[in-house]
C-alpha atoms as a PDB file:
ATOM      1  CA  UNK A   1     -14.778 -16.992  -0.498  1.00  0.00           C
ATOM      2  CA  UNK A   2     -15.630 -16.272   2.912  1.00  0.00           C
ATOM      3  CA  UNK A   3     -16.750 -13.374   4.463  1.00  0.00           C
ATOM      4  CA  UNK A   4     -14.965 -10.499   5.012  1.00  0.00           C
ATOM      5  CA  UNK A   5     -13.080 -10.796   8.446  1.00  0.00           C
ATOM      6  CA  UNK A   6     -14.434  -7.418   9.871  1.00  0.00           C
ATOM      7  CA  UNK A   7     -16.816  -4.866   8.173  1.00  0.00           C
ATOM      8  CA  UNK A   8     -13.857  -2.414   7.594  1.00  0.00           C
ATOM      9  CA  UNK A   9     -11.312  -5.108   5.579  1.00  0.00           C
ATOM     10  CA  UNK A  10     -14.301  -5.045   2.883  1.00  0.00           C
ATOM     11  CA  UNK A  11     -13.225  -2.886   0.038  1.00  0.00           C
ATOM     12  CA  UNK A  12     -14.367   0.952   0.065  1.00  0.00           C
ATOM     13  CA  UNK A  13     -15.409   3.511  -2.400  1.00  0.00           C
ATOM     14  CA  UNK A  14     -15.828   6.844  -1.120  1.00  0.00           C
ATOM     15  CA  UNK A  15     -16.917   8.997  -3.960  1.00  0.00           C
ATOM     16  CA  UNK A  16     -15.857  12.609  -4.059  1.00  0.00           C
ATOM     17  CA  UNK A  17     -16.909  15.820  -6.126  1.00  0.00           C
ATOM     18  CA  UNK A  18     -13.320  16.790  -7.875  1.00  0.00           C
ATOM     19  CA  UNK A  19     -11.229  15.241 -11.117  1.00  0.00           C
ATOM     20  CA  UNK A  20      -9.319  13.301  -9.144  1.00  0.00           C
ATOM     21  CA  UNK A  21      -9.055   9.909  -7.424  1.00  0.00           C
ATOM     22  CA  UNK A  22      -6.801   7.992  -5.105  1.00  0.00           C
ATOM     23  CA  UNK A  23      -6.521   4.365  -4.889  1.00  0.00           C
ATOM     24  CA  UNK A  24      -5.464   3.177  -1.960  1.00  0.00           C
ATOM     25  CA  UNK A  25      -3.610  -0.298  -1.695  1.00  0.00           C
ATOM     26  CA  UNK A  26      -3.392  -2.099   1.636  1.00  0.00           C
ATOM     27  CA  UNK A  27      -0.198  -4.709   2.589  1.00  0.00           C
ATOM     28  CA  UNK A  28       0.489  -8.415   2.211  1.00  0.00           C
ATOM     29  CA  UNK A  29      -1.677 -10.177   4.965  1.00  0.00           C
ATOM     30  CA  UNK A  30      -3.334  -6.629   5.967  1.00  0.00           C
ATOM     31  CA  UNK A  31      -6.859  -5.363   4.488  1.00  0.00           C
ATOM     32  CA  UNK A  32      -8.130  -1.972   3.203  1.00  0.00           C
ATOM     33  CA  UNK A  33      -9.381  -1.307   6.692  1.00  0.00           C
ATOM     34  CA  UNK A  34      -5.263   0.205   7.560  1.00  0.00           C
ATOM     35  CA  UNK A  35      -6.456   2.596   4.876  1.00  0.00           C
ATOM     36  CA  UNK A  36      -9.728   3.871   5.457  1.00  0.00           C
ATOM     37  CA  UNK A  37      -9.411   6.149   7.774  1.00  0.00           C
ATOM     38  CA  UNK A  38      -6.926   7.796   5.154  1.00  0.00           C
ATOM     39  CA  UNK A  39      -9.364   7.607   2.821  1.00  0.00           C
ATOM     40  CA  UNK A  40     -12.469   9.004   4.749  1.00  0.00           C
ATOM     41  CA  UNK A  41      -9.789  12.132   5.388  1.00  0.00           C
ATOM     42  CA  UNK A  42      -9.361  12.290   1.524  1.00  0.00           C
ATOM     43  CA  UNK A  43     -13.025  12.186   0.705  1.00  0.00           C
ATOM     44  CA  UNK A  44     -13.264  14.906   3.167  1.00  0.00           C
ATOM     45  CA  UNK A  45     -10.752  17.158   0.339  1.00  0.00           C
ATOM     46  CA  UNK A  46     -13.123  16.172  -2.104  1.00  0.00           C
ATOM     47  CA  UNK A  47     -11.331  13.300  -4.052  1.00  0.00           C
ATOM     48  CA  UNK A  48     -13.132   9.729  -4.540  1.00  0.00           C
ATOM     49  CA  UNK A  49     -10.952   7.421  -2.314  1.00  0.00           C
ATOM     50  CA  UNK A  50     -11.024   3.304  -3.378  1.00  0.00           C
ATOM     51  CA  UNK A  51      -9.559   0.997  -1.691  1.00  0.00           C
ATOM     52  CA  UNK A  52      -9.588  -2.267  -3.206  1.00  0.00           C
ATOM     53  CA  UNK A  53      -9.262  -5.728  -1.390  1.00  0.00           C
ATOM     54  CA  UNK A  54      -5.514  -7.967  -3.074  1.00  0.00           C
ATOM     55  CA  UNK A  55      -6.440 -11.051  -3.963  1.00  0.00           C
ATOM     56  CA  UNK A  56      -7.014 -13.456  -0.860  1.00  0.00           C
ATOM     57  CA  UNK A  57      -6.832 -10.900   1.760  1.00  0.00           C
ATOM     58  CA  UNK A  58      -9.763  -9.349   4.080  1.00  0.00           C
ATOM     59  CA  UNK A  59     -11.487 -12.976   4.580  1.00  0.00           C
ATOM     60  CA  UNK A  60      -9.932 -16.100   5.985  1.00  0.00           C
ATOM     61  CA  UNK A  61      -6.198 -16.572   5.567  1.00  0.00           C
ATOM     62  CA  UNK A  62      -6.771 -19.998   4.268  1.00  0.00           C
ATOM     63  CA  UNK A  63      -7.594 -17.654   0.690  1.00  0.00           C
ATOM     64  CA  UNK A  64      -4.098 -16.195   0.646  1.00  0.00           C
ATOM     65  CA  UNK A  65      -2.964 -19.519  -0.247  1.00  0.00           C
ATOM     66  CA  UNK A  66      -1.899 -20.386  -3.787  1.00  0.00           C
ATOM     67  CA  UNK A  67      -2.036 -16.710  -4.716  1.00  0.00           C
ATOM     68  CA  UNK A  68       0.671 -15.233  -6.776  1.00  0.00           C
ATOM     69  CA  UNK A  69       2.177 -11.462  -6.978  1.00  0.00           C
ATOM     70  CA  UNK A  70       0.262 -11.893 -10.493  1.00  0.00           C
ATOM     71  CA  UNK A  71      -2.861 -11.779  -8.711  1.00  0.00           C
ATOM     72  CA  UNK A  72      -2.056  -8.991  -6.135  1.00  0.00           C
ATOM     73  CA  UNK A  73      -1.113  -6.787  -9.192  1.00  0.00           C
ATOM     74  CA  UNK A  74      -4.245  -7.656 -11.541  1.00  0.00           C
ATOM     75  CA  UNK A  75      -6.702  -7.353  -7.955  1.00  0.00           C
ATOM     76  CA  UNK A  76      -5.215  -3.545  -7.461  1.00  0.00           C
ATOM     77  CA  UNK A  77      -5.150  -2.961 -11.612  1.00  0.00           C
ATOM     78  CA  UNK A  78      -8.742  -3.633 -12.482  1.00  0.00           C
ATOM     79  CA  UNK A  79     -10.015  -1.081 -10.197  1.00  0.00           C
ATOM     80  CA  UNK A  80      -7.241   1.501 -11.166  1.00  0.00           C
ATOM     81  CA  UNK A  81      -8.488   1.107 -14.862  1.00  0.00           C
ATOM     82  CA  UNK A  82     -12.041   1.273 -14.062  1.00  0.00           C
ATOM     83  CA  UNK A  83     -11.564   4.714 -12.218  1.00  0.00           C
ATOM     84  CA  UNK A  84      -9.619   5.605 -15.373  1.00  0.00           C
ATOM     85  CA  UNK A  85     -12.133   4.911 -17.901  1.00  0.00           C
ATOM     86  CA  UNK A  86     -14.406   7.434 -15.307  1.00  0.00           C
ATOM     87  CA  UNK A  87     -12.393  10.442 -16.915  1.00  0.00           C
ATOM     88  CA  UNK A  88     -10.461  11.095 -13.332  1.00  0.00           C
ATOM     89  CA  UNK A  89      -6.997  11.715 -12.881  1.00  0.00           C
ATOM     90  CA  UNK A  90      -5.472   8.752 -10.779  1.00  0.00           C
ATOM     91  CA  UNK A  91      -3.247   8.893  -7.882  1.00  0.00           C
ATOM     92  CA  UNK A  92      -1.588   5.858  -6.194  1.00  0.00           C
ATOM     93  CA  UNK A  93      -1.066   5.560  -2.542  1.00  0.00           C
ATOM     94  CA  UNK A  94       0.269   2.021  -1.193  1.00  0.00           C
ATOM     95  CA  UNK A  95       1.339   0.871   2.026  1.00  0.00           C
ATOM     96  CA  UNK A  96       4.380  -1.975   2.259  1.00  0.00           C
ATOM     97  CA  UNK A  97       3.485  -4.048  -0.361  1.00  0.00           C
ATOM     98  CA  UNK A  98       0.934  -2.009  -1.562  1.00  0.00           C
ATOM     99  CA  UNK A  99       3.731   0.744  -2.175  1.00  0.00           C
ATOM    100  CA  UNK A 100       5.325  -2.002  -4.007  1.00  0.00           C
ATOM    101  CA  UNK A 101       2.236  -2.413  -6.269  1.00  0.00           C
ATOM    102  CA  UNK A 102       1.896   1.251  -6.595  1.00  0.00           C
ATOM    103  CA  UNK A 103       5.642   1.357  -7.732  1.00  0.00           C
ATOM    104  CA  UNK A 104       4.779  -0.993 -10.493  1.00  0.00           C
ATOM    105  CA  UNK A 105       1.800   0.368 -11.884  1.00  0.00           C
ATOM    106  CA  UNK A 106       2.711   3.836 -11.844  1.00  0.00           C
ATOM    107  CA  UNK A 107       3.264   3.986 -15.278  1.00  0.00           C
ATOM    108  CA  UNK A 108       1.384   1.314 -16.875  1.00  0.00           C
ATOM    109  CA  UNK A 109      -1.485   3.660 -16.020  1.00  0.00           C
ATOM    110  CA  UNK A 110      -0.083   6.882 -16.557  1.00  0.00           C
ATOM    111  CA  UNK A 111      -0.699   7.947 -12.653  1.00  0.00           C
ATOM    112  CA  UNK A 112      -0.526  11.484 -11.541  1.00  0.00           C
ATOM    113  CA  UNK A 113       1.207  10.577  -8.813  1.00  0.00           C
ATOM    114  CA  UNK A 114       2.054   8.195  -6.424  1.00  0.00           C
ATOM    115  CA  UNK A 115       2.603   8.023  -2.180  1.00  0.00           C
ATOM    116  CA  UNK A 116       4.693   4.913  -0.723  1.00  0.00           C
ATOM    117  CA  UNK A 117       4.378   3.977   2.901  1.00  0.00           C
ATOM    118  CA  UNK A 118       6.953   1.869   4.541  1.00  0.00           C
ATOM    119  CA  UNK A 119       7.229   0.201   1.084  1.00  0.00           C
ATOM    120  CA  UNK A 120       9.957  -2.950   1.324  1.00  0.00           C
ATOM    121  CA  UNK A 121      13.106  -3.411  -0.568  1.00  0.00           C
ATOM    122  CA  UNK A 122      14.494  -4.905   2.021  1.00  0.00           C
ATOM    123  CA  UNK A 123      13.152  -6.385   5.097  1.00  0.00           C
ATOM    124  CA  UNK A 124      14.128  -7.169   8.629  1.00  0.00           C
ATOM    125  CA  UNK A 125      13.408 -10.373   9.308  1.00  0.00           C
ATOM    126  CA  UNK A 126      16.248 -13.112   7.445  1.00  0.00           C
ATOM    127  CA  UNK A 127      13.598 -16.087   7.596  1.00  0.00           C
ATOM    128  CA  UNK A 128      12.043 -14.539   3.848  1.00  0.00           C
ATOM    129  CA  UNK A 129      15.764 -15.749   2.278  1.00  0.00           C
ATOM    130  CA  UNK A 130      14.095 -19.219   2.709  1.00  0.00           C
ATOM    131  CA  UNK A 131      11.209 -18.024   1.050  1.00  0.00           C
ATOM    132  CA  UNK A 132      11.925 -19.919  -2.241  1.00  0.00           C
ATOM    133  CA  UNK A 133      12.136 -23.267  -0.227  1.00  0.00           C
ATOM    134  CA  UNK A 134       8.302 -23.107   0.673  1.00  0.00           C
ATOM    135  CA  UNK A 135       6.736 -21.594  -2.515  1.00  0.00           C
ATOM    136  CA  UNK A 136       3.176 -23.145  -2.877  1.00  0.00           C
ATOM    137  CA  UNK A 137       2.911 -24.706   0.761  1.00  0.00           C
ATOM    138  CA  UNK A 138      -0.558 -24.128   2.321  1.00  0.00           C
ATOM    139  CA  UNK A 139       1.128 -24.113   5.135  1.00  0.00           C
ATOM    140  CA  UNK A 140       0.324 -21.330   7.623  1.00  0.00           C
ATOM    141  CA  UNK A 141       3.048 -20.359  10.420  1.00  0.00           C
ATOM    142  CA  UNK A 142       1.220 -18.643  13.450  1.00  0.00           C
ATOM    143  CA  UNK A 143       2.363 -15.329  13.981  1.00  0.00           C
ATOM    144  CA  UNK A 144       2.981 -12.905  17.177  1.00  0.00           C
ATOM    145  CA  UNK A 145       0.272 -10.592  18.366  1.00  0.00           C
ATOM    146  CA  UNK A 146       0.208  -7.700  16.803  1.00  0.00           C
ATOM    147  CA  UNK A 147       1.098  -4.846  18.833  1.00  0.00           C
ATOM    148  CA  UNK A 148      -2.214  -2.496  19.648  1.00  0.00           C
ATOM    149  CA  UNK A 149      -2.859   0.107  17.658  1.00  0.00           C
ATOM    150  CA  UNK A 150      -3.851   3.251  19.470  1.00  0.00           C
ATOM    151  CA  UNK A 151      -7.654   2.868  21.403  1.00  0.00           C
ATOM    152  CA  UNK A 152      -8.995   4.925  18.867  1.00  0.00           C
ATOM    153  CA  UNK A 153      -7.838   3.026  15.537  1.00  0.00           C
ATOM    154  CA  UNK A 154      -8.064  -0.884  17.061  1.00  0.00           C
ATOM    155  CA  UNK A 155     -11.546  -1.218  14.963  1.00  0.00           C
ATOM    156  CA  UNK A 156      -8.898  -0.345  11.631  1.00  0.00           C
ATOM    157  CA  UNK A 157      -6.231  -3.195  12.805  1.00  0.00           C
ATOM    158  CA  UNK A 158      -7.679  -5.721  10.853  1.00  0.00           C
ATOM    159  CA  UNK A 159      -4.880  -7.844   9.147  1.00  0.00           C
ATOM    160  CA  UNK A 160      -4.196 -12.078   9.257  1.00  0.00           C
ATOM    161  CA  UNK A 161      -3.069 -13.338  12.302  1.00  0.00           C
ATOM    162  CA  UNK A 162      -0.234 -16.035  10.928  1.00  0.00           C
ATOM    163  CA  UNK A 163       1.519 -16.004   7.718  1.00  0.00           C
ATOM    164  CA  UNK A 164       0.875 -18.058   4.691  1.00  0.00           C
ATOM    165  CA  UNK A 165       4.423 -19.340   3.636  1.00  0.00           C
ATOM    166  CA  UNK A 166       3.787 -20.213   0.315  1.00  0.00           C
ATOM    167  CA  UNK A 167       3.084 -16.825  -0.579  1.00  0.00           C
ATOM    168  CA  UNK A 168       6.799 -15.158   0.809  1.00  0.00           C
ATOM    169  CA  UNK A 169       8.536 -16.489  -2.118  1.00  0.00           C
ATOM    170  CA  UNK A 170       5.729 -14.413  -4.228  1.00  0.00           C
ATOM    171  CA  UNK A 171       5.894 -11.272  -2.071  1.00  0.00           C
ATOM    172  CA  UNK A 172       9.726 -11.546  -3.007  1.00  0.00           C
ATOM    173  CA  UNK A 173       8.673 -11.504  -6.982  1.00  0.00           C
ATOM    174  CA  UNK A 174       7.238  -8.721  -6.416  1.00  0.00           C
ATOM    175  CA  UNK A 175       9.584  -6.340  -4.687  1.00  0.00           C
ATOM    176  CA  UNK A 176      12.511  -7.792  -7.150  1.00  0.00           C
ATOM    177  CA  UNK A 177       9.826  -6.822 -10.032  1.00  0.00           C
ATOM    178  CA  UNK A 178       9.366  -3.490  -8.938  1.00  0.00           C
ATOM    179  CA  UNK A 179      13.521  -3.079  -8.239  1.00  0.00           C
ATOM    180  CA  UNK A 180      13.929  -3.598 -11.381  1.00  0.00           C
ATOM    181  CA  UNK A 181      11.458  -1.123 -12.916  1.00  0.00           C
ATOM    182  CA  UNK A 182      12.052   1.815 -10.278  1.00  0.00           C
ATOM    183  CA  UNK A 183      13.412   3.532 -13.124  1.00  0.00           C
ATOM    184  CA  UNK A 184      10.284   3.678 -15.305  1.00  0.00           C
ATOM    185  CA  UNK A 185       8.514   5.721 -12.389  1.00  0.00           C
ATOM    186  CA  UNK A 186       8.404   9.443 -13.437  1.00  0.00           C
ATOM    187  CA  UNK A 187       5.451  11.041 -11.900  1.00  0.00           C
ATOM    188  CA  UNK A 188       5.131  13.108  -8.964  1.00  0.00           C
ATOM    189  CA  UNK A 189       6.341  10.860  -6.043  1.00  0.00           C
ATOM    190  CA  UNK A 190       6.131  11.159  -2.486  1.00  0.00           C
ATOM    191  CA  UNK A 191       8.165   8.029  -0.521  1.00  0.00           C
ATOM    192  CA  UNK A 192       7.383   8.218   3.547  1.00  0.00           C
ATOM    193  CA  UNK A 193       9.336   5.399   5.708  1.00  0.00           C
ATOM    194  CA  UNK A 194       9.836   4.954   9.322  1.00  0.00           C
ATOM    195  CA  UNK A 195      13.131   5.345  10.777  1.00  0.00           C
ATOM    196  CA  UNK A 196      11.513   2.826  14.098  1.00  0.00           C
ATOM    197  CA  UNK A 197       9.448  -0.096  10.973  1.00  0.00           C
ATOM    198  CA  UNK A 198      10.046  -3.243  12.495  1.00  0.00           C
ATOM    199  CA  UNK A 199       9.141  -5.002   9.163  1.00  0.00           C
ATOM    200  CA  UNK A 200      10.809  -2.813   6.472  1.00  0.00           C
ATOM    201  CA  UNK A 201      14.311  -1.933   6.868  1.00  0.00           C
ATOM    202  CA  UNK A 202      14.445   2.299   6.373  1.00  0.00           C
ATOM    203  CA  UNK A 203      17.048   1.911   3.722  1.00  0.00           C
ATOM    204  CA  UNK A 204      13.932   0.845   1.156  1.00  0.00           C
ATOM    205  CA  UNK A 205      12.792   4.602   1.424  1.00  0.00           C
ATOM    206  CA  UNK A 206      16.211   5.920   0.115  1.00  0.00           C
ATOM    207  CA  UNK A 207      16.513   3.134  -2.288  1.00  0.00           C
ATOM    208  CA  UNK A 208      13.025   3.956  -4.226  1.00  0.00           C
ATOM    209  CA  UNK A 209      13.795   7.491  -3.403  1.00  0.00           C
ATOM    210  CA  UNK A 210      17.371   6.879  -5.340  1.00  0.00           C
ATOM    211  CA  UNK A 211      16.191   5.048  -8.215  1.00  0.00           C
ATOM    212  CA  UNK A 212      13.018   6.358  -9.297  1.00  0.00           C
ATOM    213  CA  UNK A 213      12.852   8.754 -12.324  1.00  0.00           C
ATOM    214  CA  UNK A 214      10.697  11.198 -11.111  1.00  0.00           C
ATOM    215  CA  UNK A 215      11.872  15.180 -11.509  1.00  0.00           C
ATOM    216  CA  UNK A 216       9.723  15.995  -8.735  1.00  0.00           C
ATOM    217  CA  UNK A 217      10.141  13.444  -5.321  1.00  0.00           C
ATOM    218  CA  UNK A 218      10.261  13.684  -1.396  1.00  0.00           C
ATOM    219  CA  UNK A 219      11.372  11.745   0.792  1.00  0.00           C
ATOM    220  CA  UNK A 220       9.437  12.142   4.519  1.00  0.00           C
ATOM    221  CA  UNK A 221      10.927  10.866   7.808  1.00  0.00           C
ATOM    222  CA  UNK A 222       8.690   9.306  10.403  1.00  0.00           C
ATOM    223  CA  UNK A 223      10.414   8.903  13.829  1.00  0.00           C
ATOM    224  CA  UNK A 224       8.453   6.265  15.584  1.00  0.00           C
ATOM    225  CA  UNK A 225       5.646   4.709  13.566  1.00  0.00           C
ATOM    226  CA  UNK A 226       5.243   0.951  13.789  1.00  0.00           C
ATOM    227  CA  UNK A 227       5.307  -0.730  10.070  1.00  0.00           C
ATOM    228  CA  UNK A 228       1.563  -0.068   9.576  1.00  0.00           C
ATOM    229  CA  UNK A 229       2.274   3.351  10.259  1.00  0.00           C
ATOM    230  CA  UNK A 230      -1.211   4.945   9.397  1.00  0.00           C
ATOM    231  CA  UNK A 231      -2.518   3.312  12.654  1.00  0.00           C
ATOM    232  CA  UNK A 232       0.107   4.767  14.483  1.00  0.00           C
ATOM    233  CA  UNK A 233       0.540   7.616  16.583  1.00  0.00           C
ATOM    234  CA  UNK A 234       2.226   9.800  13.403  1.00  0.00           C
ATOM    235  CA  UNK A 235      -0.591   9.273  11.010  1.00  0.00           C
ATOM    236  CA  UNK A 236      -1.740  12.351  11.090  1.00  0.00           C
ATOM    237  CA  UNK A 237       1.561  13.604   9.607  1.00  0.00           C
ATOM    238  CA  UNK A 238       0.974  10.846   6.782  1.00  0.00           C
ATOM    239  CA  UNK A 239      -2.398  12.792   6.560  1.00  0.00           C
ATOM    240  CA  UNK A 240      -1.067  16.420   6.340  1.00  0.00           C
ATOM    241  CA  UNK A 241       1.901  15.279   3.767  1.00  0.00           C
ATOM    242  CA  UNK A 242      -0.179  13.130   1.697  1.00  0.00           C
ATOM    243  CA  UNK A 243      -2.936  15.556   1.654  1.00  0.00           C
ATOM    244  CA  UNK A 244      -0.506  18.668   0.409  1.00  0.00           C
ATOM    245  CA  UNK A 245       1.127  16.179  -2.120  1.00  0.00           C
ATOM    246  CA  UNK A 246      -2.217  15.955  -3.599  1.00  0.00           C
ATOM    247  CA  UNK A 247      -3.292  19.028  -3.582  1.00  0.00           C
ATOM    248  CA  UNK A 248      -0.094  20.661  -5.719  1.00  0.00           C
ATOM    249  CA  UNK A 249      -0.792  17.498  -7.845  1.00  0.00           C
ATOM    250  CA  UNK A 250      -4.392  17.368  -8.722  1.00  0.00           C
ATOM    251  CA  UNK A 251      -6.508  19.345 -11.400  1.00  0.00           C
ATOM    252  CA  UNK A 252      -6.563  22.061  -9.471  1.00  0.00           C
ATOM    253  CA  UNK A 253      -3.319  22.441  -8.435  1.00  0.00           C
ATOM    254  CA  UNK A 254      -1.771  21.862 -11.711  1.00  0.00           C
ATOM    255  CA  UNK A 255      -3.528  24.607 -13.157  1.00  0.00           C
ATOM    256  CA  UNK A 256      -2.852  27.446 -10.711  1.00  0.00           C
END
């Protein structure tokens, strides 16, 4: 493997001084750089914030190829177990697919809760229908420029310049995996999409919103946030909601 692509898409633990811990799961193609500044405002409330690197992300792009949804959901369960087997309380927060992985593994580990950010069920652009066609290429299409982030979070926007087709058929797995087990979430959950995501079309908020099982759920608006929203000029309302869902959802919380 080679080295990370920037010091911040290295994976993160931030280790806090209360029962409970988030895990924080970056996007397809992004890194857990889009989430540390998240996380360094978590650790701040006192919880220990990880944020794990998916399989062949955070290096060269070259790495993302051959890998399979399998792999993005064992990369993001390993560390979810370990903090487990710690005795704390887990949270999930994921943004796009990251969301998606959070979806799934919601109850296979029992979280306390979980937070989706611009989390896809269905998507914008219609080139992923020919996913299928492509599965397993190494092929690599070039992608646009990413729009800047604000001045203040550029050293966060640290994500794959190009996409590795041979992986959209498995991205597609995995949001048709977690579709079909919506349902099975019943924790605490807390679904934020962007009304202006130029990846993710809005209706995936009201669709995991809809078909989740969970007795308590929100559903929070953003008005203009790009798709990588906690770069974006709202994140501090990500911050303030996720921060209050955790608080009436942690230790503490439950017990007052």
């Amino acid at each position: 493997m080679a080295g990370y692509l920037h010091p911040n898409a290295a994976p993160f633990r931030l280790p806090g001084d209360c029962e409970d811990a988030v895990l924080l799961l970056h996007g397809w193609t992004g890194s857990p750089a889009h989430l540390l500044p998240l996380g360094r405002r978590l650790n701040e409330a006192g919880y220990t914030a990880v944020g794990p690197l998916l399989a062949g992300h955070g290096t060269v792009i070259e790495d993302m190829v051959g890998k399979t949804w399998r792999d993005w959901i064992e990369s993001a369960l390993a560390p979810a177990l370990e903090l487990i087997d710690e005795g704390t309380r887990l949270h999930l927060v994921g943004l796009s697919m990251g969301g998606v992985i959070a979806l799934l593994l919601a109850p296979v580990v029992e979280a306390a809760s979980v937070v989706t950010i611009n989390a896809p069920q269905r998507v914008w652009d219609r080139r992923a229908r020919f996913g299928e066609a492509f599965r397993g290429s190494d092929r690599i299409r070039p992608s646009d420029p990413a729009v800047p982030a604000p001045t203040e979070m550029l050293e966060y926007q640290q994500q794959y310049q190009g996409t590795p087709i041979g992986t959209i058929a498995e991205l597609k797995d995995l949001i048709r995996a977690a579709n079909r087990n919506l349902h099975r979430v019943r924790c605490p959950a807390l679904i934020i999409q962007s009304h202006a995501d130029e990846t993710v079309k809005p209706v995936s908020g009201e669709i995991i919103f809809d078909r989740i099982s969970s007795a308590e759920k929100g559903l929070v608006w953003l008005e203009n946030a790009r798709h990588v929203a906690l770069l974006d000029d709202e994140r501090h309302t990500i911050t303030t909601e996720v921060i209050d869902h955790l608080g009436r959802h942690s230790a503490a919380g439950s017990s007052t």
